[in-house]
Structures are given as C-alpha cells and as structure tokens.
C-alpha atoms as a PDB file:
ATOM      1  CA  UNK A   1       2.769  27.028  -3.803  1.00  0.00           C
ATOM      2  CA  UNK A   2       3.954  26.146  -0.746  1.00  0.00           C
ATOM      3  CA  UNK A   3       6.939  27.246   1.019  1.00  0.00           C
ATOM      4  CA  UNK A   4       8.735  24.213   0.570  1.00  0.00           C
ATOM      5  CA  UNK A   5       7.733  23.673  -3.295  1.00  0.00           C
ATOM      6  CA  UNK A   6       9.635  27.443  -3.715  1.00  0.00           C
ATOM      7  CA  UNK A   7      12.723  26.030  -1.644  1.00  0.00           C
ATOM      8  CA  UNK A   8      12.938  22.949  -3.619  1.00  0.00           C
ATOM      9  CA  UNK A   9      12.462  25.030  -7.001  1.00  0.00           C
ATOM     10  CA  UNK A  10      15.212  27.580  -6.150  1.00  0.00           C
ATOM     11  CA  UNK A  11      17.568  25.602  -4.406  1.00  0.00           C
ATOM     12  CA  UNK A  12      17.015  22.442  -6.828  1.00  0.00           C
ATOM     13  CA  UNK A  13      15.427  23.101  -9.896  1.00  0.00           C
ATOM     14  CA  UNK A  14      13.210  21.122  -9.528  1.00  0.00           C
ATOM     15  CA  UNK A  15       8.989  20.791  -9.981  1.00  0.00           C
ATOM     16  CA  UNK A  16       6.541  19.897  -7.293  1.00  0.00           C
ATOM     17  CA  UNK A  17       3.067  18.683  -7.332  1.00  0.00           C
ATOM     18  CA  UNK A  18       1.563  18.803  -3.806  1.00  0.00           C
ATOM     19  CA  UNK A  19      -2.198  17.317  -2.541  1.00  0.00           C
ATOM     20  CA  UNK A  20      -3.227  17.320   0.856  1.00  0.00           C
ATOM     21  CA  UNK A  21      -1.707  13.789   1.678  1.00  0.00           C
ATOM     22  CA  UNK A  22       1.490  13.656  -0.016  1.00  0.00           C
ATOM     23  CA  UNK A  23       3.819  15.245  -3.232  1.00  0.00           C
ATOM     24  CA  UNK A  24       6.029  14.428  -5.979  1.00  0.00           C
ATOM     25  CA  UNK A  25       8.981  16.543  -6.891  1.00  0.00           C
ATOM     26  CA  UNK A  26      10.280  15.984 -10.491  1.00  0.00           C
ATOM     27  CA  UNK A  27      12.819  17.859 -12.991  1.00  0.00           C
ATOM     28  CA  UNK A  28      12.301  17.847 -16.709  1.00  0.00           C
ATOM     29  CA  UNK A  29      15.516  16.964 -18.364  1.00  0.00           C
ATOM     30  CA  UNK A  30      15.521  17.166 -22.647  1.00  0.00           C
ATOM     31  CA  UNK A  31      13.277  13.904 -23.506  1.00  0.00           C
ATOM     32  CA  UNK A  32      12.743  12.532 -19.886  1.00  0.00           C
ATOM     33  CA  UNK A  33      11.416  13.460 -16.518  1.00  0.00           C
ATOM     34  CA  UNK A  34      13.314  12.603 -13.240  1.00  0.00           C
ATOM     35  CA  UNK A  35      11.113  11.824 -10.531  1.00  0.00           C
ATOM     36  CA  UNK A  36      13.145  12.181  -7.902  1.00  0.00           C
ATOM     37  CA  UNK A  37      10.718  11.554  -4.794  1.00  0.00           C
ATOM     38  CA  UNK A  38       7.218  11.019  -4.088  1.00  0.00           C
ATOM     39  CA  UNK A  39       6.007  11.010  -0.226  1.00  0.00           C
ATOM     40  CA  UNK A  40       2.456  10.031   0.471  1.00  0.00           C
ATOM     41  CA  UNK A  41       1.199  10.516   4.360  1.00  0.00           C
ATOM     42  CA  UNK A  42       1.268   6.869   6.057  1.00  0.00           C
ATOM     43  CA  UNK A  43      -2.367   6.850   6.023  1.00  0.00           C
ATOM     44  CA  UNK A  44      -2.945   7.260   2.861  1.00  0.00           C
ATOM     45  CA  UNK A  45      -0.341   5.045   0.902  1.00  0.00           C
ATOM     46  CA  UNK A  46      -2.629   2.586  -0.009  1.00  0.00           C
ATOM     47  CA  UNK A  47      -5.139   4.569  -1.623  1.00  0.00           C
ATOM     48  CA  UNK A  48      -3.106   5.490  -4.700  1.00  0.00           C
ATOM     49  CA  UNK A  49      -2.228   8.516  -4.066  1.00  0.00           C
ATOM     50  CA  UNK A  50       1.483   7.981  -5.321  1.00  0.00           C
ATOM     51  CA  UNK A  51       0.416   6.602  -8.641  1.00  0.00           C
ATOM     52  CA  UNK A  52      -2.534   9.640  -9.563  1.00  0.00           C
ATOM     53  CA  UNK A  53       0.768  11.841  -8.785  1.00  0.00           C
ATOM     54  CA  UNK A  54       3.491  10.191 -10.992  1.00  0.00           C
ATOM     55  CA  UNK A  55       0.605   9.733 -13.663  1.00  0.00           C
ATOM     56  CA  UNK A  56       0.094  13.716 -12.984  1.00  0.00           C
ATOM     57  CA  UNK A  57       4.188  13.637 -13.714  1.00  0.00           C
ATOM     58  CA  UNK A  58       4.315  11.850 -16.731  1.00  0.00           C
ATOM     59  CA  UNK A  59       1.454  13.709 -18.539  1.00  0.00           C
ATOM     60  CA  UNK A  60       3.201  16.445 -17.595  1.00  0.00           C
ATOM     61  CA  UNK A  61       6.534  15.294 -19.074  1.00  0.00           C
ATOM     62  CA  UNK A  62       4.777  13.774 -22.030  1.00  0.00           C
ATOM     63  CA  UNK A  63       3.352  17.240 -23.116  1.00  0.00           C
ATOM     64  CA  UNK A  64       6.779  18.649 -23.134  1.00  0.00           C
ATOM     65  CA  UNK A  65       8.199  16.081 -25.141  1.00  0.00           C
ATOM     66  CA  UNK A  66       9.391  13.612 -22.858  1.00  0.00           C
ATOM     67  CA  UNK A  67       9.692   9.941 -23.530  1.00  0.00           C
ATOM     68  CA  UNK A  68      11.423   7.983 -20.483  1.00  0.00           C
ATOM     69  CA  UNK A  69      10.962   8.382 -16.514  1.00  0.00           C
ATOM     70  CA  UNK A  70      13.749   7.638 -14.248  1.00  0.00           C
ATOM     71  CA  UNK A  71      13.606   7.125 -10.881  1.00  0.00           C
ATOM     72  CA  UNK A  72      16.244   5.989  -8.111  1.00  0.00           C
ATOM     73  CA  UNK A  73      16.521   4.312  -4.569  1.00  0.00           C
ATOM     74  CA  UNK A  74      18.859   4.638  -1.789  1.00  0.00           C
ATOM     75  CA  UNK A  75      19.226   1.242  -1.059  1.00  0.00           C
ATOM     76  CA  UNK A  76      20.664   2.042   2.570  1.00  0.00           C
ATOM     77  CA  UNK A  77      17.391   3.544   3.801  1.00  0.00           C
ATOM     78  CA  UNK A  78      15.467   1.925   6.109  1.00  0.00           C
ATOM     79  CA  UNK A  79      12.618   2.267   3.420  1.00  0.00           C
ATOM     80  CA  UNK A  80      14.469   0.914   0.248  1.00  0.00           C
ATOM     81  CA  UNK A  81      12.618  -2.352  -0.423  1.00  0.00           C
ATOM     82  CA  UNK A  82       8.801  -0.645  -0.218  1.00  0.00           C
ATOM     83  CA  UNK A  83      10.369   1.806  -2.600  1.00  0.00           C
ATOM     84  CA  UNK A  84      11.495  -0.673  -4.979  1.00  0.00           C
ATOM     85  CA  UNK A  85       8.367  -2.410  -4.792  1.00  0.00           C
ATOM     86  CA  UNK A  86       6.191   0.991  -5.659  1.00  0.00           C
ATOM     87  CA  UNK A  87       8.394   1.811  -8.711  1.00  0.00           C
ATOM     88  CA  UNK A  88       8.574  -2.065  -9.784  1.00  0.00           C
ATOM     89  CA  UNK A  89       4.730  -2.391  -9.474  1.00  0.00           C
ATOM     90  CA  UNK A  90       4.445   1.020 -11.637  1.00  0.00           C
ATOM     91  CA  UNK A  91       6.062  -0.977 -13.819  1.00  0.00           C
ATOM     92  CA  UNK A  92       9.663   1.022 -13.547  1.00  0.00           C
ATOM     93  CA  UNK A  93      12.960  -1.512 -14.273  1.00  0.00           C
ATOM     94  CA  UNK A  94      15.963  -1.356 -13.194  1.00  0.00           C
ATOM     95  CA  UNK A  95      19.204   0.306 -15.460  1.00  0.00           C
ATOM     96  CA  UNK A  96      21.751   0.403 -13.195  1.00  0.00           C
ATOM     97  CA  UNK A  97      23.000   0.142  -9.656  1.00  0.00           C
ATOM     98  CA  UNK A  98      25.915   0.626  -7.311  1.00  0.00           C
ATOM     99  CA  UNK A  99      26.013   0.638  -3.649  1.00  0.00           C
ATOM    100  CA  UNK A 100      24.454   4.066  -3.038  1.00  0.00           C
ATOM    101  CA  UNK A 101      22.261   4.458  -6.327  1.00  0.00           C
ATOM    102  CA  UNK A 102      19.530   1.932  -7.759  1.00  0.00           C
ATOM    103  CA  UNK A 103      18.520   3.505 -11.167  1.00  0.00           C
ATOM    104  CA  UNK A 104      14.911   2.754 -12.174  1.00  0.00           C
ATOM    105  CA  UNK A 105      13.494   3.695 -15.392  1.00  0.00           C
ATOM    106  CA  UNK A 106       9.974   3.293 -18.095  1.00  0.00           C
ATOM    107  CA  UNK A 107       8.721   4.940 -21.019  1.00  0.00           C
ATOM    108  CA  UNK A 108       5.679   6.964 -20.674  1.00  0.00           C
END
C-alpha cells in the first residue's frame, strides 16, 4: 500500500485501489459504495483503465452488500464536463445538483 493509500485511509476513511497508471479511492457506506475519485495517467485514459477500476469497486461493494454507487463532480473544475461524460457513459445519472455538488448515481 502506498503511502498515499495509508494517508487517504487514516485521514479519510476511505479505500484505495491503485495500478501502475491510475487509482480509485472509494468508502463503503451501509448498502452503497461512494466512489469518490478515480485518476487515470493522461496516457492511459483511453484504454479503460477507469472502468476495470470502478468495476474492481463495485464487485467489491457488491460482496459486502451494496446495491447503489454514487459518484459526484465539481462542476467548477476545469475538468468537470470529461468527468460527467466518464460517469454518464458508465451509465451513472444524475440525483441531484447545486452549484458546488453534481450527484451521480447507478445500481450495481
């Protein structure tokens, strides 16, 4: 585990799944799983990478009982749009939204 995947689970809580060209950090919440970011190396975002890694999430979730995965968007950043387009195109909707927070969610 890398020294950032400890950080993120003491400070946060939260779960990482790392590869060579990109991770996923995720929190398990009763019946869903939270993905709250996936970064992928600029190389390598069109190979995939990002969906293996929230597939890796969900079967994760999904063998400890979850149902839904949520996901959100900052939709000030710079990179807002491509993000809504990668959690639209894994087939994420949207639940809710207000100026800082889009809301995206599926069942898995």
């Amino acid at each position: 585990m890398s020294l950032y995947a400890q950080y993120v689970a003491e400070k946060d809580g939260m779960s990482v799944i790392e590869k060579e060209h990109g991770f996923a950090v995720f929190r398990i919440q009763s019946d869903s799983v939270y993905l709250r970011d996936i970064f992928v190396v600029e190389s390598k975002r069109k190979s995939h990478l990002a969906k293996e890694m929230a597939d890796e999430v969900a079967e994760i979730a999904r063998r400890k009982g979850c149902k839904f995965m949520t996901g959100t968007v900052n939709p000030n950043l710079p990179s807002a749009t491509k993000s809504i387009l990668v959690l639209a195109a894994y087939g994420m909707n949207l639940i809710s939204a207000n100026q800082d927070v889009l809301l995206f969610g599926k069942e898995i």
